[in-house]
N, C-alpha and C. Protein backbone atom coordinates (compact mmCIF):
# COMPACT_ATOMS: atom_id res chain seq x y z
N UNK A 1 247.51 9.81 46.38
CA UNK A 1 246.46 8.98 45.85
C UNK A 1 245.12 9.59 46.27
N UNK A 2 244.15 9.58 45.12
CA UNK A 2 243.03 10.17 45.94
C UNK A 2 241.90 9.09 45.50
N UNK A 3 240.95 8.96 46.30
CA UNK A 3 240.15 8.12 46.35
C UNK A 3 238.42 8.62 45.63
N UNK A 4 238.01 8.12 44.50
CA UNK A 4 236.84 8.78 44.46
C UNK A 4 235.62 7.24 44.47
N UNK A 5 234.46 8.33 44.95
CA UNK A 5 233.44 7.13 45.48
C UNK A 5 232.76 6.38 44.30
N UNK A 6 232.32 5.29 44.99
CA UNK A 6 231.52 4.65 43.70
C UNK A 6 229.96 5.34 43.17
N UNK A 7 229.76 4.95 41.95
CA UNK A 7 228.64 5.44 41.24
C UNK A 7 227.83 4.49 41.47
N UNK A 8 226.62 5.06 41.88
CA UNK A 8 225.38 3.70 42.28
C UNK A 8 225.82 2.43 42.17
N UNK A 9 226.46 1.77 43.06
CA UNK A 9 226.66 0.75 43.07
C UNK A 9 227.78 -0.01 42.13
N UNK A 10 228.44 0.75 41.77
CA UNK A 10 229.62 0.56 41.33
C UNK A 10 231.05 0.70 41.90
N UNK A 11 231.94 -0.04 41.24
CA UNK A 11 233.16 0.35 41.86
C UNK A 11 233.63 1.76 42.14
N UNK A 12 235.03 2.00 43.31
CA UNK A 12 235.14 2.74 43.58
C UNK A 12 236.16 3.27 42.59
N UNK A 13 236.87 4.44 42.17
CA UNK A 13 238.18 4.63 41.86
C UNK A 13 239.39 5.22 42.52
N UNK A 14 240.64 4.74 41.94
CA UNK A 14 241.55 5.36 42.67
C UNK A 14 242.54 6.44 41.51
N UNK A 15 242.76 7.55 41.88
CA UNK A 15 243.33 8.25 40.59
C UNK A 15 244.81 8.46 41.59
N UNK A 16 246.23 8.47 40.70
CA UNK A 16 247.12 8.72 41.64
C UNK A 16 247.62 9.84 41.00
N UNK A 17 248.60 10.92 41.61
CA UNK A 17 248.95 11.45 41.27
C UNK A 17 250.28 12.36 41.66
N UNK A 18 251.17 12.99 41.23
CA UNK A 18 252.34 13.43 40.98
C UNK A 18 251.92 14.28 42.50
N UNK A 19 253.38 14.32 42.72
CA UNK A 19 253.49 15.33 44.50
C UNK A 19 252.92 16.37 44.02
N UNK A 20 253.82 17.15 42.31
CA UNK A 20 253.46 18.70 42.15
C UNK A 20 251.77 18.72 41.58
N UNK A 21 251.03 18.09 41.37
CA UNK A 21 249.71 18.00 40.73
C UNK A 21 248.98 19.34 41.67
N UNK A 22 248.52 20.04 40.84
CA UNK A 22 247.39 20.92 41.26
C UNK A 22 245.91 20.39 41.97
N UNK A 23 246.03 19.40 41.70
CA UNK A 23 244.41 19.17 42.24
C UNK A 23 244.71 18.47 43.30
N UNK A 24 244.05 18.55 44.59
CA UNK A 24 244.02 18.62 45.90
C UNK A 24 243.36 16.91 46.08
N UNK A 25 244.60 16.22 46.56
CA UNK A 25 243.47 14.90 47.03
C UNK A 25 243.01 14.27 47.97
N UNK A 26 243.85 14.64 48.98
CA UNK A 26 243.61 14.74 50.38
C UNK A 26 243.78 13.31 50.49
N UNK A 27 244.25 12.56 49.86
CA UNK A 27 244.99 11.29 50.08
C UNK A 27 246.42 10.87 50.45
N UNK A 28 246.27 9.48 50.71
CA UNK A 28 247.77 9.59 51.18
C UNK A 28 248.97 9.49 50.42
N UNK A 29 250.47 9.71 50.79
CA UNK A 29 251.03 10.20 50.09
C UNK A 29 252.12 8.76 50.12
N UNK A 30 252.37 8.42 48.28
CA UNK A 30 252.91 7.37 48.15
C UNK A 30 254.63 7.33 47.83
N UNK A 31 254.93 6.24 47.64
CA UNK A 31 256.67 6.59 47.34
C UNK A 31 256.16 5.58 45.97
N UNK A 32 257.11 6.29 45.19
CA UNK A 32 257.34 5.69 43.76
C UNK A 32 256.83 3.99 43.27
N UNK A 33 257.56 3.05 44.17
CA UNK A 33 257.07 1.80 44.12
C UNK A 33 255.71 1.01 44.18
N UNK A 34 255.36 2.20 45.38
CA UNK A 34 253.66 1.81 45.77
C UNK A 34 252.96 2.83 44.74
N UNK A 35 253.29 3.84 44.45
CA UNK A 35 252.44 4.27 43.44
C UNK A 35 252.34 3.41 41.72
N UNK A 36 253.50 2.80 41.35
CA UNK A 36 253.33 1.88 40.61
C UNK A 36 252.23 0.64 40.96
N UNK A 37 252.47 -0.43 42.23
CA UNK A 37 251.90 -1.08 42.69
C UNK A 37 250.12 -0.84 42.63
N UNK A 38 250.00 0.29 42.72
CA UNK A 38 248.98 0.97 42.54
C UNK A 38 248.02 1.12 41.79
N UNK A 39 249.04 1.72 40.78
CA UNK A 39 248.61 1.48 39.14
C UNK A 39 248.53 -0.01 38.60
N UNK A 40 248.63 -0.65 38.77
CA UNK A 40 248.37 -2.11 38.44
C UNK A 40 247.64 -2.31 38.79
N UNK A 41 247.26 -2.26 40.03
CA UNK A 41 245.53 -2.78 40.62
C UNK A 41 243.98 -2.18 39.90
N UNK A 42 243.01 -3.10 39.49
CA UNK A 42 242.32 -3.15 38.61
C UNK A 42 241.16 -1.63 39.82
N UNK A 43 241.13 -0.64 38.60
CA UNK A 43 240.14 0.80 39.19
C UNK A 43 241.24 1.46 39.32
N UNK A 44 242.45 1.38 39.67
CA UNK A 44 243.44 2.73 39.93
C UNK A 44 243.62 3.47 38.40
N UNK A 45 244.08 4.36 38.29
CA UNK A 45 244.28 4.95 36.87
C UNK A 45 244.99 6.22 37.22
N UNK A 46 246.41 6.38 36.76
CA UNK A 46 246.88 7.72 36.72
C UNK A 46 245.99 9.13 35.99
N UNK A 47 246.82 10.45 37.06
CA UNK A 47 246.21 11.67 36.61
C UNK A 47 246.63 12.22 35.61
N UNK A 48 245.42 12.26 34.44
CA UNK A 48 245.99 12.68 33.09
C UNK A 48 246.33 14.53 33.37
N UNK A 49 246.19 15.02 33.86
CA UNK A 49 246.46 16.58 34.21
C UNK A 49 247.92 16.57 35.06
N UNK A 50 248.47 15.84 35.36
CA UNK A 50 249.78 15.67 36.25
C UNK A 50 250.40 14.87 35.51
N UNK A 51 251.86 15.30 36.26
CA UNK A 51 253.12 14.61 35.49
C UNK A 51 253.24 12.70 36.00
N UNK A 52 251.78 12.19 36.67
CA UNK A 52 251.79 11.24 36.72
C UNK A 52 251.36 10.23 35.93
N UNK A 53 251.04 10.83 34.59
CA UNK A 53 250.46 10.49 33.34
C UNK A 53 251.14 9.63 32.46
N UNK A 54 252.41 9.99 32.79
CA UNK A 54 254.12 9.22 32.47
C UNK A 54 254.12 8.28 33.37
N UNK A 55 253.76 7.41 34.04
CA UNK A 55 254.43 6.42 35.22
C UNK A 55 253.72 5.51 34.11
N UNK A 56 254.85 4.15 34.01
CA UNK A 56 254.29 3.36 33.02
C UNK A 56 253.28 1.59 33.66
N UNK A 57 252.70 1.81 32.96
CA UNK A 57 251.74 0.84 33.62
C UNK A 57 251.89 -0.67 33.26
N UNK A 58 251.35 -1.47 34.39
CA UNK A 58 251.61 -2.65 33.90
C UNK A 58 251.17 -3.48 33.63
């Protein structure tokens, strides 16, 4: 999961993404369930460049 900051005063986001994903997030590392859990919470949004693009949302 990687965490990016908020825009002037806006919310923060959370992008999650696949173990094999190329881009570096220096976040922590989830198991399947919590990365769903995840994705449900309002600002998270899967990584369209990773195979986490497929996890289905709810």
């Amino acid at each position: 999961m990687q965490h990016l900051p908020a825009a002037a005063g806006g919310p923060g986001r959370r992008v999650i993404h696949d173990e094999s994903c190329w881009i570096p997030t220096g976040g922590a590392d989830l198991m399947l369930d919590q990365a769903l859990r995840e994705l449900a919470r309002p600002g998270s949004e899967a990584c369209a460049a990773c195979e986490a693009r497929h996890l289905p949302r709810s």
